[in-house]
PDB file of N, CA and C in Angstrom:
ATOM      1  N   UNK A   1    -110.986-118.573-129.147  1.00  0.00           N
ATOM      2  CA  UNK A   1    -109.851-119.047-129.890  1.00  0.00           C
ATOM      3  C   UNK A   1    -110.194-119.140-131.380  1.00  0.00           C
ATOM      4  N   UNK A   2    -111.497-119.910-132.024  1.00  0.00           N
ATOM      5  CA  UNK A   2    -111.719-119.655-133.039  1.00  0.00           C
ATOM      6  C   UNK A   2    -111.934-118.276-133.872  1.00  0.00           C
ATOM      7  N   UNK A   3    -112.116-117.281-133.170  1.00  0.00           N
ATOM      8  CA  UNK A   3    -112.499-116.004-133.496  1.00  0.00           C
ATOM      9  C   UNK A   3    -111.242-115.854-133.546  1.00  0.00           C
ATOM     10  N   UNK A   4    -109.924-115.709-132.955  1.00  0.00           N
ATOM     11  CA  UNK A   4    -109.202-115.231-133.163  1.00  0.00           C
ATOM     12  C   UNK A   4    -107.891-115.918-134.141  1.00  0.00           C
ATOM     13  N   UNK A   5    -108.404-117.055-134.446  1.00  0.00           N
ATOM     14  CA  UNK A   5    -108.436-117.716-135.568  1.00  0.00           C
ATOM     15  C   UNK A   5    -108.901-116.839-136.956  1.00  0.00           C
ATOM     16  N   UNK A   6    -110.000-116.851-136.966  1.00  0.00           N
ATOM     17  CA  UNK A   6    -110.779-116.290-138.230  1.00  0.00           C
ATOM     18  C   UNK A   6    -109.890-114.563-138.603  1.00  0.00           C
ATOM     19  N   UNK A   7    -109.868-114.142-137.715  1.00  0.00           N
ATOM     20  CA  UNK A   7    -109.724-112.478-137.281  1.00  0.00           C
ATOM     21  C   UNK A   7    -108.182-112.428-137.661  1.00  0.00           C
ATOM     22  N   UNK A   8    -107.678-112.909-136.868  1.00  0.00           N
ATOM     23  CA  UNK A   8    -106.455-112.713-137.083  1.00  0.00           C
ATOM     24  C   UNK A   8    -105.081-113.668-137.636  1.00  0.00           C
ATOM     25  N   UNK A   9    -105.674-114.852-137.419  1.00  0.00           N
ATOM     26  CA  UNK A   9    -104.866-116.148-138.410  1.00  0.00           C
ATOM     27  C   UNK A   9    -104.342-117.213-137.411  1.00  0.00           C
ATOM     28  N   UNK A  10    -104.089-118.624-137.626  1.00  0.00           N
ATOM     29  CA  UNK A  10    -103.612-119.207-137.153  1.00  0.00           C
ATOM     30  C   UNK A  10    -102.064-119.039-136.150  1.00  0.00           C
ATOM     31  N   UNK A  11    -101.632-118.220-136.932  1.00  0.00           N
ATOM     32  CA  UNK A  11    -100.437-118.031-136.550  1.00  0.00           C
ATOM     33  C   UNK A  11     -99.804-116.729-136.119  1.00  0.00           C
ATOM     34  N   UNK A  12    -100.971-115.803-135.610  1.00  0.00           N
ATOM     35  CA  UNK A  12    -100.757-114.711-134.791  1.00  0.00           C
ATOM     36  C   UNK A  12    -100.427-114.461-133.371  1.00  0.00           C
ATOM     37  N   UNK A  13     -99.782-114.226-133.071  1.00  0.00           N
ATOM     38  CA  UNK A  13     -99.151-114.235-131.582  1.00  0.00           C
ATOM     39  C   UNK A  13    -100.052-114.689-130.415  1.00  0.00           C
ATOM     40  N   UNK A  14    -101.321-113.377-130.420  1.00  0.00           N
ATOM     41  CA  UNK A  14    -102.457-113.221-129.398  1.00  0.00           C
ATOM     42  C   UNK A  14    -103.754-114.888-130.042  1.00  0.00           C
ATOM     43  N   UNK A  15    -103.556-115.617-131.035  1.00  0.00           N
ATOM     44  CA  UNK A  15    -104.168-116.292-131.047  1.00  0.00           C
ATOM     45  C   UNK A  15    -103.500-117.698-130.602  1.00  0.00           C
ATOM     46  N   UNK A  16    -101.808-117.733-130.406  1.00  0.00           N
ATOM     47  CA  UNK A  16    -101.534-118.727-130.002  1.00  0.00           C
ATOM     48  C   UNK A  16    -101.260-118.839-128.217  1.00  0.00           C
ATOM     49  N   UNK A  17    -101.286-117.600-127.874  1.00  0.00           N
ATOM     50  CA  UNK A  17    -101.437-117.386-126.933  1.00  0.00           C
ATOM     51  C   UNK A  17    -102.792-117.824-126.336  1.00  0.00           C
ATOM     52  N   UNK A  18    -103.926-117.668-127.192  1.00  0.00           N
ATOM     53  CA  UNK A  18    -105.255-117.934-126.569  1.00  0.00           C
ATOM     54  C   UNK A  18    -105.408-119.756-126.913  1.00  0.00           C
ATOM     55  N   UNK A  19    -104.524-120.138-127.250  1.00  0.00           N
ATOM     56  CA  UNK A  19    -104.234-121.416-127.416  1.00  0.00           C
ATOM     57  C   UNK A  19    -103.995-122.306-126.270  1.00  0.00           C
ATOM     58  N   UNK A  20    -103.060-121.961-126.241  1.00  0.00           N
ATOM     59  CA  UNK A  20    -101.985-122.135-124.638  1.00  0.00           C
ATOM     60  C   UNK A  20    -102.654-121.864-123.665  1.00  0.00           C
ATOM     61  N   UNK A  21    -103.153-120.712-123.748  1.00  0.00           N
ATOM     62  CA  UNK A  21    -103.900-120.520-122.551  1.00  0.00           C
ATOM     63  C   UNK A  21    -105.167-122.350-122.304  1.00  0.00           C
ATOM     64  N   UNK A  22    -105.998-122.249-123.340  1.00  0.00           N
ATOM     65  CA  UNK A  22    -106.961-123.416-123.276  1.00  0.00           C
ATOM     66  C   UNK A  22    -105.994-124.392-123.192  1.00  0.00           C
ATOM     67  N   UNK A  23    -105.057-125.054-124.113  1.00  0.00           N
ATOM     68  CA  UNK A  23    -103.983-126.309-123.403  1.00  0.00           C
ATOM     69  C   UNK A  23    -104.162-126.341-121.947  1.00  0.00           C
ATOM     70  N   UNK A  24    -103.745-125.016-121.285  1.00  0.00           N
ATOM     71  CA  UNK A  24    -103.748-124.590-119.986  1.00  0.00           C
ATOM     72  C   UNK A  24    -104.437-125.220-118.871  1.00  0.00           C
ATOM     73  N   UNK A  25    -106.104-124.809-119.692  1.00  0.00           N
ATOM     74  CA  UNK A  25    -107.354-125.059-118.691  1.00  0.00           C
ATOM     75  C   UNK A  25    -107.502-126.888-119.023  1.00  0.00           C
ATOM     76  N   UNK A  26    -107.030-127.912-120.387  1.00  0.00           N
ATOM     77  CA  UNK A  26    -107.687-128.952-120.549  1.00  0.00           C
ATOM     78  C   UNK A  26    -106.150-129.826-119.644  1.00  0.00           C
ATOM     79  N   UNK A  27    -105.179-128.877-119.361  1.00  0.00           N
ATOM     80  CA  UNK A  27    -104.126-129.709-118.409  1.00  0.00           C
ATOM     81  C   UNK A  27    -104.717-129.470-116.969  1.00  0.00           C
ATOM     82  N   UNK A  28    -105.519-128.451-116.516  1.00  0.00           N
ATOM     83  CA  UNK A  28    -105.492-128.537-115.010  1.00  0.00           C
ATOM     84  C   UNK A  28    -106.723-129.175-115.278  1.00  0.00           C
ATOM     85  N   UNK A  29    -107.446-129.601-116.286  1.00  0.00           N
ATOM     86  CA  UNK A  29    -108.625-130.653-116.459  1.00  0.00           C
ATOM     87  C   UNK A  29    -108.066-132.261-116.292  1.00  0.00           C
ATOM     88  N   UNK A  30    -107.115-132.228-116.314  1.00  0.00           N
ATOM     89  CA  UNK A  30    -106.803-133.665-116.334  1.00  0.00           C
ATOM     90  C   UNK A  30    -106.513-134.531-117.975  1.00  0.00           C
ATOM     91  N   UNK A  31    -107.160-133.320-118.553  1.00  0.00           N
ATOM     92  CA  UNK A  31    -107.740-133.682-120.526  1.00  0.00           C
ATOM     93  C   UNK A  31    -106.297-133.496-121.210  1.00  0.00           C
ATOM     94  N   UNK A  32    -105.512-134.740-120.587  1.00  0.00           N
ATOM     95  CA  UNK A  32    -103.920-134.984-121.161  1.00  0.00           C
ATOM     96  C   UNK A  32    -103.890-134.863-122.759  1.00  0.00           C
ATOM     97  N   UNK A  33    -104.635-135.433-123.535  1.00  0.00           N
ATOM     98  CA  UNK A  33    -104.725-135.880-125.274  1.00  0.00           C
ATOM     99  C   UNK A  33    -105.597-134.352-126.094  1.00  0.00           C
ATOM    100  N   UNK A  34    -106.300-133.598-125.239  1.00  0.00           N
ATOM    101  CA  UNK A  34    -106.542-132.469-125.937  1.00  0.00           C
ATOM    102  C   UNK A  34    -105.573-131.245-125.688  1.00  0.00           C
ATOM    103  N   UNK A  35    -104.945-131.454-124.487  1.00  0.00           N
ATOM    104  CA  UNK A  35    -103.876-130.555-123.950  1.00  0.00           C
ATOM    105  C   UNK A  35    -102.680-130.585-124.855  1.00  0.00           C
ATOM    106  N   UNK A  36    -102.004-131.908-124.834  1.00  0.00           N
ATOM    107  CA  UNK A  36    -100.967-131.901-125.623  1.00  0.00           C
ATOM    108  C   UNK A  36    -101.837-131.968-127.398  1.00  0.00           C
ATOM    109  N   UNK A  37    -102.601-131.994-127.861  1.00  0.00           N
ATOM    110  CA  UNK A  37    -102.795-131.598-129.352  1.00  0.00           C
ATOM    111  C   UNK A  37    -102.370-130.189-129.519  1.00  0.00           C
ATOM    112  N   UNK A  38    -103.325-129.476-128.601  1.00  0.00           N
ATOM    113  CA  UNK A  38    -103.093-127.599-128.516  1.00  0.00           C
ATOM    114  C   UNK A  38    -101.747-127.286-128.771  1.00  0.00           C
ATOM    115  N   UNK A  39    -100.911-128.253-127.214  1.00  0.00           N
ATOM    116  CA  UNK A  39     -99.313-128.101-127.416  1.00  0.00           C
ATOM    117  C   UNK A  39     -98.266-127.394-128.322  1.00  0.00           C
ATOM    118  N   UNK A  40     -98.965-129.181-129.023  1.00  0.00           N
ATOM    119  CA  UNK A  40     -98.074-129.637-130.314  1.00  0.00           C
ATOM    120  C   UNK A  40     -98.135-128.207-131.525  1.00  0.00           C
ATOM    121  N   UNK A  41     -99.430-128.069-131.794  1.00  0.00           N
ATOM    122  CA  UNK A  41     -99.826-127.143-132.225  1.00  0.00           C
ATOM    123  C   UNK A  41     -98.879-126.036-132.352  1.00  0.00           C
ATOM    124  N   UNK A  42     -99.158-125.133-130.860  1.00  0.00           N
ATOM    125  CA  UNK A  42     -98.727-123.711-130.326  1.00  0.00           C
ATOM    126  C   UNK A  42     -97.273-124.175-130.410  1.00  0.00           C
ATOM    127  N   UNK A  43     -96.615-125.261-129.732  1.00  0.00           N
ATOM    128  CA  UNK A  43     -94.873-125.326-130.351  1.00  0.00           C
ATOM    129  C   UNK A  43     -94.861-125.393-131.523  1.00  0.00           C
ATOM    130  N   UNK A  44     -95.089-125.673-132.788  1.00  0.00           N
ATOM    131  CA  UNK A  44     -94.419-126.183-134.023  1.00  0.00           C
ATOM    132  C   UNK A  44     -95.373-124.580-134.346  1.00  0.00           C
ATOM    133  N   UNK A  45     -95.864-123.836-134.089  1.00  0.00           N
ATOM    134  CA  UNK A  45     -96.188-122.671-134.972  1.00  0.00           C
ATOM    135  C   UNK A  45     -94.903-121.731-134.207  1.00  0.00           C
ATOM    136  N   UNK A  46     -94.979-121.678-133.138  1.00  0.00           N
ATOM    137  CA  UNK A  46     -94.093-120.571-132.424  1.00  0.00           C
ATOM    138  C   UNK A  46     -92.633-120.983-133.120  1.00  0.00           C
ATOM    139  N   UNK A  47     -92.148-122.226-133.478  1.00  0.00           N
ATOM    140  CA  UNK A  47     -91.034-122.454-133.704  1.00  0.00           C
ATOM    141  C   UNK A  47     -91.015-122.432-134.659  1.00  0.00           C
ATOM    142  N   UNK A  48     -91.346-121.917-135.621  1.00  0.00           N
ATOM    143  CA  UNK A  48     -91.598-121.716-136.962  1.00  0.00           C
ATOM    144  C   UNK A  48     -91.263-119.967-137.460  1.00  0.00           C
ATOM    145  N   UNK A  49     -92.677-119.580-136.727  1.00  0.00           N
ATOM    146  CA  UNK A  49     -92.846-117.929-136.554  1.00  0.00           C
ATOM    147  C   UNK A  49     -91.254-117.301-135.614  1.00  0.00           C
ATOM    148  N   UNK A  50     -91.535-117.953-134.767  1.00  0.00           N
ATOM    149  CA  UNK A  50     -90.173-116.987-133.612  1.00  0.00           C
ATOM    150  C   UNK A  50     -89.261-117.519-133.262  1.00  0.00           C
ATOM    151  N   UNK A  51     -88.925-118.496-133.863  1.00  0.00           N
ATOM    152  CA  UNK A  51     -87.514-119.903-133.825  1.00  0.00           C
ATOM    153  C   UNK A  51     -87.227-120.750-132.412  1.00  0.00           C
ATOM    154  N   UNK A  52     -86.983-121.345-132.601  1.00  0.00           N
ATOM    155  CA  UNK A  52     -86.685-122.528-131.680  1.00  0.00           C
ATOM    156  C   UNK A  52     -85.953-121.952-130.393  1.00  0.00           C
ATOM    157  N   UNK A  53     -85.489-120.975-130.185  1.00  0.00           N
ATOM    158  CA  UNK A  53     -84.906-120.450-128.960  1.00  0.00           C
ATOM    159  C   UNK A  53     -85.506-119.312-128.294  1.00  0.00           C
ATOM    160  N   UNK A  54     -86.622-118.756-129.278  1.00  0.00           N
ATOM    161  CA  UNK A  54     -87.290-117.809-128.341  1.00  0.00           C
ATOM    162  C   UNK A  54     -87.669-118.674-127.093  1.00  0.00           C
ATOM    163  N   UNK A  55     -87.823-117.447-126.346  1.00  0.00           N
ATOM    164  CA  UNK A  55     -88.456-117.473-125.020  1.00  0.00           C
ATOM    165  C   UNK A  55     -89.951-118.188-125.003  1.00  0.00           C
ATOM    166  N   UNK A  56     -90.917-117.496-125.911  1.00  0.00           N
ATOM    167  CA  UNK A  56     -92.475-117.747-125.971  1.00  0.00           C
ATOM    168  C   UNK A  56     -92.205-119.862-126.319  1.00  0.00           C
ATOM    169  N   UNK A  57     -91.269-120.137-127.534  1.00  0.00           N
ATOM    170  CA  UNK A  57     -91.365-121.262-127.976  1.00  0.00           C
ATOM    171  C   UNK A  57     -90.590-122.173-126.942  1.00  0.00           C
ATOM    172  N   UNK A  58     -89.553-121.697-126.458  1.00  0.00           N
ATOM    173  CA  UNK A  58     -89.218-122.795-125.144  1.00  0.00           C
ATOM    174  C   UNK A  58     -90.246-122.969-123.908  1.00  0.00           C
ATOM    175  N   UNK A  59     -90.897-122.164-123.623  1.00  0.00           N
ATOM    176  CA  UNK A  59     -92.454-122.281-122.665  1.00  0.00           C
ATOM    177  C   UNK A  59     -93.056-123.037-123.830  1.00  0.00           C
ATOM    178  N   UNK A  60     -93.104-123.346-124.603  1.00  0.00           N
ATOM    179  CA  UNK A  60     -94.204-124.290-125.151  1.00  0.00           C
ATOM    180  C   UNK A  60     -93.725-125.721-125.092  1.00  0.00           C
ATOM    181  N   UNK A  61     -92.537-125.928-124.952  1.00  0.00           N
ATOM    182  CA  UNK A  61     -91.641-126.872-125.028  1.00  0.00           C
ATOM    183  C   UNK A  61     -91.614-127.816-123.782  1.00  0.00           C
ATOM    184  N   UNK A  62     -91.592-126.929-122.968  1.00  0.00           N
ATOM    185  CA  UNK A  62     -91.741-127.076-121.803  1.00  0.00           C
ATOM    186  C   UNK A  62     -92.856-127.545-120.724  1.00  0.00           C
ATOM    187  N   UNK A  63     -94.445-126.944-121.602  1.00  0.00           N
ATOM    188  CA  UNK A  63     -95.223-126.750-121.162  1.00  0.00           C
ATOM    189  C   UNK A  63     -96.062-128.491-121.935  1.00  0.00           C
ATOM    190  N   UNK A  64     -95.300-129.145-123.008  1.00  0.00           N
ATOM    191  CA  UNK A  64     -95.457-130.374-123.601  1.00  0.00           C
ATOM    192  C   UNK A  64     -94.852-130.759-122.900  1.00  0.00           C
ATOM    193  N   UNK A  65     -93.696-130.759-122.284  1.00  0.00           N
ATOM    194  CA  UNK A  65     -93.017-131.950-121.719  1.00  0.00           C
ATOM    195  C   UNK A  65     -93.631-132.514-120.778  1.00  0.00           C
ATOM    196  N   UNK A  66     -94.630-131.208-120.009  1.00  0.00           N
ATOM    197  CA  UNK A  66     -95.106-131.772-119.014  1.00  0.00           C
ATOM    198  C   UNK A  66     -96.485-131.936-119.218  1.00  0.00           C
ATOM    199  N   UNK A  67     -96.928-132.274-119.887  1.00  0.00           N
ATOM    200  CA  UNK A  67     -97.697-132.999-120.125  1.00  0.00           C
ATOM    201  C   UNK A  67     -97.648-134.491-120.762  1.00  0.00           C
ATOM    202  N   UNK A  68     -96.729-134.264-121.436  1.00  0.00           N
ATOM    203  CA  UNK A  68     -96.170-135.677-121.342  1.00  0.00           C
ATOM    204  C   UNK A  68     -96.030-136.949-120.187  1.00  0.00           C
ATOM    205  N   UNK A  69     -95.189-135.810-119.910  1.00  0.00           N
ATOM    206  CA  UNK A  69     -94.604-136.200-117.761  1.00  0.00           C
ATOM    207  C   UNK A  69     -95.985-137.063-117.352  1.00  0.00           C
ATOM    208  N   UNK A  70     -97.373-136.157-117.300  1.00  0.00           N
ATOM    209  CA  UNK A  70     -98.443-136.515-116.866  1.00  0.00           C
ATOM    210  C   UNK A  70     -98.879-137.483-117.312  1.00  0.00           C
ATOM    211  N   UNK A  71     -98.626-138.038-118.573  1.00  0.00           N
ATOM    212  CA  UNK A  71     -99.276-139.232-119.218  1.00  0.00           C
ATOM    213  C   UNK A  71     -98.253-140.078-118.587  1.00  0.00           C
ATOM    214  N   UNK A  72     -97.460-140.068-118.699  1.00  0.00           N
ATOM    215  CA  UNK A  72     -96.486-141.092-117.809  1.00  0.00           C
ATOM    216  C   UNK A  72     -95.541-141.593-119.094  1.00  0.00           C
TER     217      UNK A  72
END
């Protein structure tokens, strides 16, 4: 993720994707507070870059809520 950070920018598709993906692995970790940071992150860039109704940014939306959900 950092490499594709450096390489290609914060806010490149395939790096927020490799984002999400890790949110991914620290939600089926149980790691609620590093999961939703990533989140927050990957939504407010996608909704920025590809607007609030793409497809990619409502899965991010979605993918916070429930993690939310999980914190209770």
């Amino acid at each position: 993720m950092e490499t594709s950070k450096e390489k290609l920018g914060p806010d490149h598709p395939d790096t927020l994707t490799s984002m999400a993906n890790l949110a991914s692995t620290f939600w089926n970790q149980g790691r609620w507070e590093e999961a939703e940071k990533l989140e927050v992150e990957v939504m407010e860039a996608r909704k920025e870059k590809l607007g609030p109704d793409h497809p990619d940014t409502l899965t991010s939306m979605a993918n916070l809520a429930s993690t939310y959900r999980n914190q209770g």
